[in-house]
PDB file of N, CA and C in Angstrom:
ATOM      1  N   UNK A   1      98.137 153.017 144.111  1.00  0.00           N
ATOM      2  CA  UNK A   1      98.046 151.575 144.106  1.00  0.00           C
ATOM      3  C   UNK A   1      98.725 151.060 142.838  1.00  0.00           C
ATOM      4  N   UNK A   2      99.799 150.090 143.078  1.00  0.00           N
ATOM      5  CA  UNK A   2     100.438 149.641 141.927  1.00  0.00           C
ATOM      6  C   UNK A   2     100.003 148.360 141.594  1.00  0.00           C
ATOM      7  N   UNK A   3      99.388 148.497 140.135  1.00  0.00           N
ATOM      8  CA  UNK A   3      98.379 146.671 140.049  1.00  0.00           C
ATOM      9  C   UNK A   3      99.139 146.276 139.241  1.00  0.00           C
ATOM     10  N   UNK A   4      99.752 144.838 138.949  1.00  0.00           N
ATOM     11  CA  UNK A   4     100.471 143.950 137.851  1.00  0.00           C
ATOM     12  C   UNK A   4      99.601 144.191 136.650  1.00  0.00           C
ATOM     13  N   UNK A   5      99.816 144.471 135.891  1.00  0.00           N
ATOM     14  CA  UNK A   5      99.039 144.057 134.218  1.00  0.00           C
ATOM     15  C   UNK A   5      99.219 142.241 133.707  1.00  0.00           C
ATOM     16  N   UNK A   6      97.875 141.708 133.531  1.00  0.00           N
ATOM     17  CA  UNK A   6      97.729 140.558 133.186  1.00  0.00           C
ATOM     18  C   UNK A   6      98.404 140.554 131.952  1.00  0.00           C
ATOM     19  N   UNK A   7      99.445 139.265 132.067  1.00  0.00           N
ATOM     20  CA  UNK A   7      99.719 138.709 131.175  1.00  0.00           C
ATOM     21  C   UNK A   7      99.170 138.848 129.436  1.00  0.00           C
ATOM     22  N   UNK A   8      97.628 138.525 129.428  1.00  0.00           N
ATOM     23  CA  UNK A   8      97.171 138.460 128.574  1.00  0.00           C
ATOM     24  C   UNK A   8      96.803 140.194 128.200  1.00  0.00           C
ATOM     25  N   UNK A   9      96.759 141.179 128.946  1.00  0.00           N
ATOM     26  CA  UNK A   9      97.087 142.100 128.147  1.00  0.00           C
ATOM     27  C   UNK A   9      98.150 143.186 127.864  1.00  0.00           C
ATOM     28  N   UNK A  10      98.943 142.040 128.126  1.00  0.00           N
ATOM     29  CA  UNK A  10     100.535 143.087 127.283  1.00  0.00           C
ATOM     30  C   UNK A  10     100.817 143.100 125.785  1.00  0.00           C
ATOM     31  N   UNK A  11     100.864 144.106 125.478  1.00  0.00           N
ATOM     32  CA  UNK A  11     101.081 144.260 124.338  1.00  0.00           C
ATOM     33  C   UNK A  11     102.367 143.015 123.936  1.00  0.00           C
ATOM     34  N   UNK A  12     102.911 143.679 122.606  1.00  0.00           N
ATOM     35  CA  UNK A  12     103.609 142.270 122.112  1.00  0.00           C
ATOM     36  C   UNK A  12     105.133 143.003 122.337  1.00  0.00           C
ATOM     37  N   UNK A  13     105.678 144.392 122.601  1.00  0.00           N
ATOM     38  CA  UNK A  13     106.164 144.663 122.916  1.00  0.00           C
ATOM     39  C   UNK A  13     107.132 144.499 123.852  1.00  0.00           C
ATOM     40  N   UNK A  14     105.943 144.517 125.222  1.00  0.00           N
ATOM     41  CA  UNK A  14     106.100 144.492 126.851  1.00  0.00           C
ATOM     42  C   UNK A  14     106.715 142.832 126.704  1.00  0.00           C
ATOM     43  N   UNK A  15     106.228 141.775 125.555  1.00  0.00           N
ATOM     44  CA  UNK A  15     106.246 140.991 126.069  1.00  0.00           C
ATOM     45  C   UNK A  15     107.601 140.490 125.481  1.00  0.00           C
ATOM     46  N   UNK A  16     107.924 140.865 124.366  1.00  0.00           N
ATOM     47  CA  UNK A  16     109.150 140.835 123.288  1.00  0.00           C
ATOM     48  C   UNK A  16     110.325 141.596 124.373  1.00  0.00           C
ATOM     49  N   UNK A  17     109.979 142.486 125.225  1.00  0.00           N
ATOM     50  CA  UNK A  17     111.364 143.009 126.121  1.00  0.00           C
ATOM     51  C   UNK A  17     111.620 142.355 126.918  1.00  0.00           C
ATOM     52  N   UNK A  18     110.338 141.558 127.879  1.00  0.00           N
ATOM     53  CA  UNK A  18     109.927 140.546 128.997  1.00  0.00           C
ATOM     54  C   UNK A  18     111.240 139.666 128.609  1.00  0.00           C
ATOM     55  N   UNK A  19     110.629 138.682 127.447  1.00  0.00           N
ATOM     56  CA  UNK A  19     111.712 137.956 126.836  1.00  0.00           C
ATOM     57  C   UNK A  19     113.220 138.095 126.490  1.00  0.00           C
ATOM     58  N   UNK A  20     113.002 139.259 126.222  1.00  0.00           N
ATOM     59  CA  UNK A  20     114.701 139.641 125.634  1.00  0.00           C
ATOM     60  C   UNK A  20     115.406 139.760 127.045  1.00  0.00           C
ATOM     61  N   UNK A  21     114.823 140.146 128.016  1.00  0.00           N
ATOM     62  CA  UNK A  21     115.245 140.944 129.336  1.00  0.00           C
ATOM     63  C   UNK A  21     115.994 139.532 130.041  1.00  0.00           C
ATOM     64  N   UNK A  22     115.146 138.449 130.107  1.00  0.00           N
ATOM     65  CA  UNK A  22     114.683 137.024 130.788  1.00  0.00           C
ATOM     66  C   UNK A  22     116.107 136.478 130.239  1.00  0.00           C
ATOM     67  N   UNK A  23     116.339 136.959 128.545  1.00  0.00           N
ATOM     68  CA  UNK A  23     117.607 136.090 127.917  1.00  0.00           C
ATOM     69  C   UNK A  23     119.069 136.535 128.422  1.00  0.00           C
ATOM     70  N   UNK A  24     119.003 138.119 128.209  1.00  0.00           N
ATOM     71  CA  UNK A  24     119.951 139.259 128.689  1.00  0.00           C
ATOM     72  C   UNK A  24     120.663 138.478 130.574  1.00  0.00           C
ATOM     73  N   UNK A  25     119.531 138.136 131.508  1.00  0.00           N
ATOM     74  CA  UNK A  25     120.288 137.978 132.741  1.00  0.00           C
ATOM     75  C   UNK A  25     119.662 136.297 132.371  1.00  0.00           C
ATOM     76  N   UNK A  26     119.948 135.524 131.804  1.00  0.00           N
ATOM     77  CA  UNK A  26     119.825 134.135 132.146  1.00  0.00           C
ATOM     78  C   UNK A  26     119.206 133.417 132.960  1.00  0.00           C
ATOM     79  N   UNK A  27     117.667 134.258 132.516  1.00  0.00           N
ATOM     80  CA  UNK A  27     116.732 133.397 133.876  1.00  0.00           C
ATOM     81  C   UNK A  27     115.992 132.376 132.831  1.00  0.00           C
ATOM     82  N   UNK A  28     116.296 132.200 131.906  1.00  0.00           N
ATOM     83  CA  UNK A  28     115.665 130.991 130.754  1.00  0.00           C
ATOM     84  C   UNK A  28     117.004 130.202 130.509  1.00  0.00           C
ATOM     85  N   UNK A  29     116.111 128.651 130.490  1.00  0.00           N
ATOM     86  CA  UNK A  29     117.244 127.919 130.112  1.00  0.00           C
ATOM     87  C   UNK A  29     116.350 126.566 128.715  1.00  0.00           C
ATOM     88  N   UNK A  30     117.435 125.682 128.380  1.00  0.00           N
ATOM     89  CA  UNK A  30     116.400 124.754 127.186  1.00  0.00           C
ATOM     90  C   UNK A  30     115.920 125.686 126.828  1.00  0.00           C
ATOM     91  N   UNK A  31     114.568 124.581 126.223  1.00  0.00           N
ATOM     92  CA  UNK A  31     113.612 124.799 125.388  1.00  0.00           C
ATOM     93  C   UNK A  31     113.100 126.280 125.310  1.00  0.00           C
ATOM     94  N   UNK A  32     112.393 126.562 126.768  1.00  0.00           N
ATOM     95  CA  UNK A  32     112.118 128.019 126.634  1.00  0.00           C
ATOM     96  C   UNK A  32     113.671 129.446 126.495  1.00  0.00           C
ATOM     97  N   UNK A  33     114.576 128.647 126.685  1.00  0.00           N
ATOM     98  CA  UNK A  33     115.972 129.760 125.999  1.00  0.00           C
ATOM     99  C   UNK A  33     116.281 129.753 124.394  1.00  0.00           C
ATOM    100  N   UNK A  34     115.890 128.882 123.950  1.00  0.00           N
ATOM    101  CA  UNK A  34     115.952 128.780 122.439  1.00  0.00           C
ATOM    102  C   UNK A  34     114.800 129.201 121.534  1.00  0.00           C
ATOM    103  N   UNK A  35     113.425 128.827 122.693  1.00  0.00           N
ATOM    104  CA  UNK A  35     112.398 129.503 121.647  1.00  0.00           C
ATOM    105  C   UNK A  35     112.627 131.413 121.832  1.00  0.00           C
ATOM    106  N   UNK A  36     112.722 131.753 122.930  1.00  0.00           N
ATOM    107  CA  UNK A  36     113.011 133.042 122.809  1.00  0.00           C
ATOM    108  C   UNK A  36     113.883 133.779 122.538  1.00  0.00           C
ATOM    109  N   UNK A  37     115.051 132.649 122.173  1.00  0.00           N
ATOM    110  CA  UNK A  37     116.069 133.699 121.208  1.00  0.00           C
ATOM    111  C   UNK A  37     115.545 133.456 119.569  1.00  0.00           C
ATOM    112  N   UNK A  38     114.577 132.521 119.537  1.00  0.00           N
ATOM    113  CA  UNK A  38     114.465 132.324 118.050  1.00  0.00           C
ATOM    114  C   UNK A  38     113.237 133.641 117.431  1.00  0.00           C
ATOM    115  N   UNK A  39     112.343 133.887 118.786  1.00  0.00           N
ATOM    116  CA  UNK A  39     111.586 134.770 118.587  1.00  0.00           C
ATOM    117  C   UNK A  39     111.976 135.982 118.529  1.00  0.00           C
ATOM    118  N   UNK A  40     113.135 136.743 119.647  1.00  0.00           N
ATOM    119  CA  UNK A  40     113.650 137.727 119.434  1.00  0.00           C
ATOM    120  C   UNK A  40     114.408 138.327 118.023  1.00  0.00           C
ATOM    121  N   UNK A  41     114.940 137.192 117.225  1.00  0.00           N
ATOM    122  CA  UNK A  41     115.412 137.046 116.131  1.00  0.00           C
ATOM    123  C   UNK A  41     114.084 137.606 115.202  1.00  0.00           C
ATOM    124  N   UNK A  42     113.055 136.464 115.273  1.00  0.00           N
ATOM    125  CA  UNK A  42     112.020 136.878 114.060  1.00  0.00           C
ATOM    126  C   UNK A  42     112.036 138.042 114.200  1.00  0.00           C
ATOM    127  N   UNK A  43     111.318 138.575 115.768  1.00  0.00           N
ATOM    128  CA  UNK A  43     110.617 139.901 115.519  1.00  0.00           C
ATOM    129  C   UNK A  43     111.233 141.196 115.022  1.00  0.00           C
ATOM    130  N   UNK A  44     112.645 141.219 114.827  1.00  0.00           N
ATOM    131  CA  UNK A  44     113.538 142.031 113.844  1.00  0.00           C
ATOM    132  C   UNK A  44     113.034 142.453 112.399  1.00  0.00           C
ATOM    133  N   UNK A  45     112.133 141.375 112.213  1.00  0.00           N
ATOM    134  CA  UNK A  45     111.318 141.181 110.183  1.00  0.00           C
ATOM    135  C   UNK A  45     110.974 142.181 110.621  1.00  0.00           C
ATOM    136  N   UNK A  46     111.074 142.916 109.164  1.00  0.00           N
ATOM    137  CA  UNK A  46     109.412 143.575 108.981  1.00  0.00           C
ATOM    138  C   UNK A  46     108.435 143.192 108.716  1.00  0.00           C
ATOM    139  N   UNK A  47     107.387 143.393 109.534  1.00  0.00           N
ATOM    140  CA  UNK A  47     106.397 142.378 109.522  1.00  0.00           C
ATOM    141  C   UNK A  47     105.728 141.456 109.735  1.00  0.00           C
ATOM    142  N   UNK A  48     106.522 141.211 110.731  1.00  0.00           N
ATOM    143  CA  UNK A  48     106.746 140.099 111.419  1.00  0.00           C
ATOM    144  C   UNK A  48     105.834 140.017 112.355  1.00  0.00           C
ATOM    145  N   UNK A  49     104.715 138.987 112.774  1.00  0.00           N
ATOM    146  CA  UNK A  49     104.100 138.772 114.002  1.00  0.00           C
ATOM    147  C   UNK A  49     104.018 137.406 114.363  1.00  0.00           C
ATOM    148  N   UNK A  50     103.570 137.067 115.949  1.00  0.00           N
ATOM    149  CA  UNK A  50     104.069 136.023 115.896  1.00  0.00           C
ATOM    150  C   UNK A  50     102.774 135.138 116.150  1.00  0.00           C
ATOM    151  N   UNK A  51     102.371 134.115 115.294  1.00  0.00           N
ATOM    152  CA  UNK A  51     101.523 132.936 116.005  1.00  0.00           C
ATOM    153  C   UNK A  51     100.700 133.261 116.444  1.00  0.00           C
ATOM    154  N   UNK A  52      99.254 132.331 116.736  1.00  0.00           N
ATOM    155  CA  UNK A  52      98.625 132.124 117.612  1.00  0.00           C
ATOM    156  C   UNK A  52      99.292 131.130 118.950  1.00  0.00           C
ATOM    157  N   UNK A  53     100.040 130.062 117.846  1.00  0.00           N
ATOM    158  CA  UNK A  53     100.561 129.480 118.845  1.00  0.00           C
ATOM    159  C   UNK A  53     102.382 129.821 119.642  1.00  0.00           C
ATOM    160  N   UNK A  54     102.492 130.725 118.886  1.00  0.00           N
ATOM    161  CA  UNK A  54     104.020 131.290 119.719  1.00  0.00           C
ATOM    162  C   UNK A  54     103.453 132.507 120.314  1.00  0.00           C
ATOM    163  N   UNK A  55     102.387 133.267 120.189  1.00  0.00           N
ATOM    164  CA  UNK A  55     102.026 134.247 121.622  1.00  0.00           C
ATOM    165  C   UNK A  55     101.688 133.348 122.791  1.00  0.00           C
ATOM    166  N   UNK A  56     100.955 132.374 122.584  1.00  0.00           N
ATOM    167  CA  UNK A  56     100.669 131.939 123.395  1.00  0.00           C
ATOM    168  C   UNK A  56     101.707 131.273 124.759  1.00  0.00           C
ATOM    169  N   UNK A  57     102.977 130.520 123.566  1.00  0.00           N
ATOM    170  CA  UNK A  57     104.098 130.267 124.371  1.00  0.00           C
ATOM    171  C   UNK A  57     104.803 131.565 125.119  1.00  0.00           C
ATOM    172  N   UNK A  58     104.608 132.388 123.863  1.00  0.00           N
ATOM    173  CA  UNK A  58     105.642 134.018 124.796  1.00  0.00           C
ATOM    174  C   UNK A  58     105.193 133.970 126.471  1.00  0.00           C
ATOM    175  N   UNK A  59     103.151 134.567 126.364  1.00  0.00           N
ATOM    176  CA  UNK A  59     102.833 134.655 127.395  1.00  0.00           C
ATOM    177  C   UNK A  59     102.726 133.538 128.577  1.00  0.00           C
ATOM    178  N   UNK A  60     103.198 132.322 128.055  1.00  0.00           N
ATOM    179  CA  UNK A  60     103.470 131.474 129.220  1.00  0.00           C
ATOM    180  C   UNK A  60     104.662 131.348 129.751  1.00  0.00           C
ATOM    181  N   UNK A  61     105.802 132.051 129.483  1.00  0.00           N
ATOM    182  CA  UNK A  61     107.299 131.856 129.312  1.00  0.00           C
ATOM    183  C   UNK A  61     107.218 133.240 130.761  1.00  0.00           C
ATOM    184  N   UNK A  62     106.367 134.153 129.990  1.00  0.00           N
ATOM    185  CA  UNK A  62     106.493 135.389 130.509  1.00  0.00           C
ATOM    186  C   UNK A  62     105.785 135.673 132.331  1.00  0.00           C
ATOM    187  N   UNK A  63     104.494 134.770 132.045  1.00  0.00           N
ATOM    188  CA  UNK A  63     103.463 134.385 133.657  1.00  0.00           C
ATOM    189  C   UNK A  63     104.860 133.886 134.500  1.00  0.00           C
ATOM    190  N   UNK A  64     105.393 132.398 134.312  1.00  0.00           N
ATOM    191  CA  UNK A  64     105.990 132.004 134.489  1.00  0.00           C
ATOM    192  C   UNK A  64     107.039 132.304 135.101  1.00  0.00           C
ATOM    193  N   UNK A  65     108.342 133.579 134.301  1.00  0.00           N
ATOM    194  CA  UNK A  65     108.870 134.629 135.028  1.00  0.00           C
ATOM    195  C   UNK A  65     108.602 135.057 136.039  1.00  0.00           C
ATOM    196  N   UNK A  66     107.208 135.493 136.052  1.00  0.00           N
ATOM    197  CA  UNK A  66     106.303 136.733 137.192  1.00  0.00           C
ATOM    198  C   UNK A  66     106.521 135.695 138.247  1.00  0.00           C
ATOM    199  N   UNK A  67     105.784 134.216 138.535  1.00  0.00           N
ATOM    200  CA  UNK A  67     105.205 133.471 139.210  1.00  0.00           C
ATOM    201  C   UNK A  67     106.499 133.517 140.608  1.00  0.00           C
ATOM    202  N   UNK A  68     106.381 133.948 141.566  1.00  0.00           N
ATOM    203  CA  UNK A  68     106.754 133.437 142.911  1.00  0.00           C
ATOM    204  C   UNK A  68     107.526 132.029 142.959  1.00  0.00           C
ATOM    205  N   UNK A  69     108.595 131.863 143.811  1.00  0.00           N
ATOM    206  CA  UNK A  69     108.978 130.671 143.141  1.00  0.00           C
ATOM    207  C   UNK A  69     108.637 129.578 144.038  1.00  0.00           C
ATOM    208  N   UNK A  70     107.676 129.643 145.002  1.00  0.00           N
ATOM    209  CA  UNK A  70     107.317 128.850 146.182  1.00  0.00           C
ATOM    210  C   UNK A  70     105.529 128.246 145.211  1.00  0.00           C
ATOM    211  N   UNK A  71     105.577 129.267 144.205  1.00  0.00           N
ATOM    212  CA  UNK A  71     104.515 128.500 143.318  1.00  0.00           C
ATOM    213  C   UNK A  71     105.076 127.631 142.496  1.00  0.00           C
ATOM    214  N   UNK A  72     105.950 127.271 142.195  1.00  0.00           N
ATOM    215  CA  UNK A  72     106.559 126.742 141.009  1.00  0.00           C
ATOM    216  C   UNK A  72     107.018 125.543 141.385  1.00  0.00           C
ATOM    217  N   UNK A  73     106.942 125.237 142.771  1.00  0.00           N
ATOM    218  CA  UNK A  73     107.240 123.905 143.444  1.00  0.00           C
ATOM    219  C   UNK A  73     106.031 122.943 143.587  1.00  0.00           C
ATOM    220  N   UNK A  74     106.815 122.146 142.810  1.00  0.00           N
ATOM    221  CA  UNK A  74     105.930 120.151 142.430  1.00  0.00           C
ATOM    222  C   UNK A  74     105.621 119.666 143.802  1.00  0.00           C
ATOM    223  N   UNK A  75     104.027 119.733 143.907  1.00  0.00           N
ATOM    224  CA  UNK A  75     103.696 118.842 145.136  1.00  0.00           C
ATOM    225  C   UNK A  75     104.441 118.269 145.457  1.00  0.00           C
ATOM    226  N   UNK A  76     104.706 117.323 144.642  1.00  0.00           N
ATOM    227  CA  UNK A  76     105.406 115.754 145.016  1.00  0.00           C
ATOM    228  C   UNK A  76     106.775 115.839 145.262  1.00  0.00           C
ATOM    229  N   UNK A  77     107.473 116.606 144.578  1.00  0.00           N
ATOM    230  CA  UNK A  77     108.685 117.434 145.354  1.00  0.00           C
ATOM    231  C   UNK A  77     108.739 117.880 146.648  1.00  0.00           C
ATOM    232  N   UNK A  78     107.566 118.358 147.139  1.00  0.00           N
ATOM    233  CA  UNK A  78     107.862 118.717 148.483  1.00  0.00           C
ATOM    234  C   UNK A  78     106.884 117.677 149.768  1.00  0.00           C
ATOM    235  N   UNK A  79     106.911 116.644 149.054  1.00  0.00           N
ATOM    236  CA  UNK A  79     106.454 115.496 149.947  1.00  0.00           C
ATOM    237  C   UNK A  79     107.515 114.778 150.059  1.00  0.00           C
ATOM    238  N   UNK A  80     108.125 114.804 149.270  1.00  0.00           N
ATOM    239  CA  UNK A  80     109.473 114.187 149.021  1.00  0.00           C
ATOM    240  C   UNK A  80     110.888 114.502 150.547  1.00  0.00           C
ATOM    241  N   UNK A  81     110.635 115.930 150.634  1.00  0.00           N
ATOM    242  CA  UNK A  81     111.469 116.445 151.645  1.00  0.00           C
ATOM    243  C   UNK A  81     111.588 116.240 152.830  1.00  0.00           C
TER     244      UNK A  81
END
């Protein structure tokens, strides 16, 4: 049985490749393409960790990815049709 691993427990790793991976084939664009090239950048420091409030963005950048894209459609968008 193959189960997804929740979001919230991927390491910072899984989620730092998630991101890099997302930038690599251009499935991020704006805001969330700039915060994750800015993060991929930090996490190069030594030492470097990120936020309470930039994990939090990672792992919403990252759900987001996962999410089906028939979820990602605006009610009102498809009342619209």
């Amino acid at each position: 049985m193959n189960q997804v691993l929740p979001v919230e427990r991927m390491t910072l790793d899984e989620l730092l490749f998630r991101l890099g991976d997302a930038l690599r084939y251009r499935r991020l664009d704006g805001w969330a393409e700039g915060f994750a090239g800015s993060i991929s950048r930090q996490s190069r420091r030594r030492g470097w960790g990120p936020s309470e409030k930039q994990l939090h963005h990672m792992r919403q950048i990252v759900r987001e990815l996962r999410a089906p894209a028939e979820v990602l459609i605006d009610k009102e968008d498809d009342r619209a049709a």
